[in-house]
N, C-alpha and C. Protein backbone atom coordinates (compact mmCIF):
# COMPACT_ATOMS: atom_id res chain seq x y z
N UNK A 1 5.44 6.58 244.70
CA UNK A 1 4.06 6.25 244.95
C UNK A 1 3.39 7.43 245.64
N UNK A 2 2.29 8.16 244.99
CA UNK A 2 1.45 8.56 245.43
C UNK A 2 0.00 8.88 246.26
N UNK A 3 -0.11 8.73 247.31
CA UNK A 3 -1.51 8.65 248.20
C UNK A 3 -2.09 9.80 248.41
N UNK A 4 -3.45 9.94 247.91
CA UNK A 4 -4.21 11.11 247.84
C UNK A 4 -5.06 10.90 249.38
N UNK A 5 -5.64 12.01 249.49
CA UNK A 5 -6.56 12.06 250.49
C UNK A 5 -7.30 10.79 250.67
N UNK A 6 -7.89 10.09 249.51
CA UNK A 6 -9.55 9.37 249.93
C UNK A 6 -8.36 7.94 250.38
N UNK A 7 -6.64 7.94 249.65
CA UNK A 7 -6.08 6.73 250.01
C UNK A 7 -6.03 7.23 251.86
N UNK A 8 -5.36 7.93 251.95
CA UNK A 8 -5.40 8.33 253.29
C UNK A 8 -6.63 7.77 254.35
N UNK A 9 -7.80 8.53 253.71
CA UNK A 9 -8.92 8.20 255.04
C UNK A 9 -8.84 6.61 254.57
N UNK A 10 -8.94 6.12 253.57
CA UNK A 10 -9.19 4.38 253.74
C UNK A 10 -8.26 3.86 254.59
N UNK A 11 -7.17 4.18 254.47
CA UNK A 11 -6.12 3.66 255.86
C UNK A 11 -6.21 3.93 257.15
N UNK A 12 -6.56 5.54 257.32
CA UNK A 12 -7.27 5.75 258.79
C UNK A 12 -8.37 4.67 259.18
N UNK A 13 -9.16 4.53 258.26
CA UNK A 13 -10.29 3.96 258.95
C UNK A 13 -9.98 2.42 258.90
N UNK A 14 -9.10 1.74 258.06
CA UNK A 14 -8.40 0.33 258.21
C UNK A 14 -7.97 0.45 259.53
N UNK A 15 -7.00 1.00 259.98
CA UNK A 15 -6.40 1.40 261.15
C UNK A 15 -7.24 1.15 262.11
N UNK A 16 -8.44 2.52 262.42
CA UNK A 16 -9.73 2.57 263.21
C UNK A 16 -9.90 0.94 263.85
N UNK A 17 -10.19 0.52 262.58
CA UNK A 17 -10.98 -0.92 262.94
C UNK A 17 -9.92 -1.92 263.71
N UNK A 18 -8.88 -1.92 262.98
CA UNK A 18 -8.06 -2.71 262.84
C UNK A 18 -7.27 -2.78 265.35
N UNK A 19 -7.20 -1.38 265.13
CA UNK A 19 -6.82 -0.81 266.69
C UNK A 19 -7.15 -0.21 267.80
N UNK A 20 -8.09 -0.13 266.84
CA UNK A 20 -9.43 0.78 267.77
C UNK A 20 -9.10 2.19 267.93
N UNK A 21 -9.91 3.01 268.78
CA UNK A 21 -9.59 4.31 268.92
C UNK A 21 -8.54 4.73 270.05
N UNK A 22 -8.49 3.98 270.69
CA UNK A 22 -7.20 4.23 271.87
C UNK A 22 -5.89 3.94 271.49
N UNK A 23 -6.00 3.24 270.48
CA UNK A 23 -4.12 2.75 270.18
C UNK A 23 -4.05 3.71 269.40
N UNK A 24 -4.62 4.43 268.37
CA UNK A 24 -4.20 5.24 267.13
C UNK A 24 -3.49 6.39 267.77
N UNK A 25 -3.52 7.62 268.75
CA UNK A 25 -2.44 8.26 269.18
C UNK A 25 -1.15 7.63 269.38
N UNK A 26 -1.26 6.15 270.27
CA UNK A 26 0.08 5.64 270.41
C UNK A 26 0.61 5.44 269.18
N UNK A 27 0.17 5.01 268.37
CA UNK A 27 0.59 4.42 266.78
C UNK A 27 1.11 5.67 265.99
N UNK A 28 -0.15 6.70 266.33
CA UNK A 28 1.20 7.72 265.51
C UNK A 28 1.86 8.34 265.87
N UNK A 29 2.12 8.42 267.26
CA UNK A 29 3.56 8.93 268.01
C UNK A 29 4.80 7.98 268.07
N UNK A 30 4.13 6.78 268.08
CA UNK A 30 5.10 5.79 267.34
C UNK A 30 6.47 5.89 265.80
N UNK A 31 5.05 5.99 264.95
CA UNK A 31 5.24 6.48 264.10
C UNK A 31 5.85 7.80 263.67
N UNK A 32 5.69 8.83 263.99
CA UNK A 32 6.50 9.71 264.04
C UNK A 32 7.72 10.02 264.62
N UNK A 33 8.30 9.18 265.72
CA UNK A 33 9.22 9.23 266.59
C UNK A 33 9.81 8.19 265.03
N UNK A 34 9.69 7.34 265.14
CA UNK A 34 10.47 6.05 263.75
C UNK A 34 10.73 6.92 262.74
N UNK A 35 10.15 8.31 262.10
CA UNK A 35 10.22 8.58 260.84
C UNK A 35 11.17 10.07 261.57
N UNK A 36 11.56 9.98 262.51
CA UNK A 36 11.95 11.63 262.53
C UNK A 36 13.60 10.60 263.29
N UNK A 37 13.79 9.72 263.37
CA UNK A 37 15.13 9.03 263.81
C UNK A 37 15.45 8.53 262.19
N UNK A 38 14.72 8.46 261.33
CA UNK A 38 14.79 7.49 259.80
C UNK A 38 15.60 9.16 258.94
N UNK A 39 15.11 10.10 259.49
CA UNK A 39 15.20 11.66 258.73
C UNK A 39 16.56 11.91 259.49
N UNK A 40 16.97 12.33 260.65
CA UNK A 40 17.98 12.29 261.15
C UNK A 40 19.04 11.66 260.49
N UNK A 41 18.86 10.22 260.71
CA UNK A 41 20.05 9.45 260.49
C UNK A 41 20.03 9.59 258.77
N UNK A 42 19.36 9.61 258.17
CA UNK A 42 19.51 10.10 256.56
C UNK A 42 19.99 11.38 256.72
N UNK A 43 19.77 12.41 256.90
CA UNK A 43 21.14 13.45 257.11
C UNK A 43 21.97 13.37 257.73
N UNK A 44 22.27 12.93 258.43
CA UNK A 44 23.85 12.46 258.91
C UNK A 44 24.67 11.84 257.47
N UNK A 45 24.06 10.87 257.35
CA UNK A 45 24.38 9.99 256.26
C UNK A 45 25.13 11.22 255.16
N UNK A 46 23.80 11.97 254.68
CA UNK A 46 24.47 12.83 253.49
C UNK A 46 25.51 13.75 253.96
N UNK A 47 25.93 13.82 255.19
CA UNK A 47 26.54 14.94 255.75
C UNK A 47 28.38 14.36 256.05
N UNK A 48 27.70 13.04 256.32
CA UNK A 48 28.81 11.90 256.40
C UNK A 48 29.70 12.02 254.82
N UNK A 49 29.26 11.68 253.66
CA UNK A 49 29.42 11.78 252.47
C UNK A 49 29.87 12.93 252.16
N UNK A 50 29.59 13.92 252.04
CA UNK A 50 29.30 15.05 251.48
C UNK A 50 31.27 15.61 252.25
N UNK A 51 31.55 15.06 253.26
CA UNK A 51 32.62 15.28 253.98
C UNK A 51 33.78 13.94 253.72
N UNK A 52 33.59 13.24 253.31
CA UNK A 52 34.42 12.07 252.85
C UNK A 52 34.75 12.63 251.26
N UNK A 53 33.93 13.49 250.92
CA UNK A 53 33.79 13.91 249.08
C UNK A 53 35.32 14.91 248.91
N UNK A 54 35.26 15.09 250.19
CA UNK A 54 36.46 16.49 250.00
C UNK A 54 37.87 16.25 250.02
């Protein structure tokens, strides 16, 4: 699935409304902390494998 820019701002501004302007930093430091532990542990994973292969 692909999201272009104009999908992008429609979700920012869903967001906007949805949290207002003070939660959206927390939300995407949130968010980024969740997606950079999701990236981690997916390389481990392949690294895990990749060493069981041998």
């Amino acid at each position: 699935m692909h999201v272009g820019i104009p999908g992008l701002i429609l979700i920012l501004l869903i967001l906007l409304v949805l949290f207002g302007p003070k939660k959206l930093p927390e939300l995407g430091k949130a968010f980024g902390q969740t997606f950079k532990e999701f990236k981690n542990s997916s390389k481990s994973e392949k690294e895990d494998e990749k060493e069981n292969n041998r």
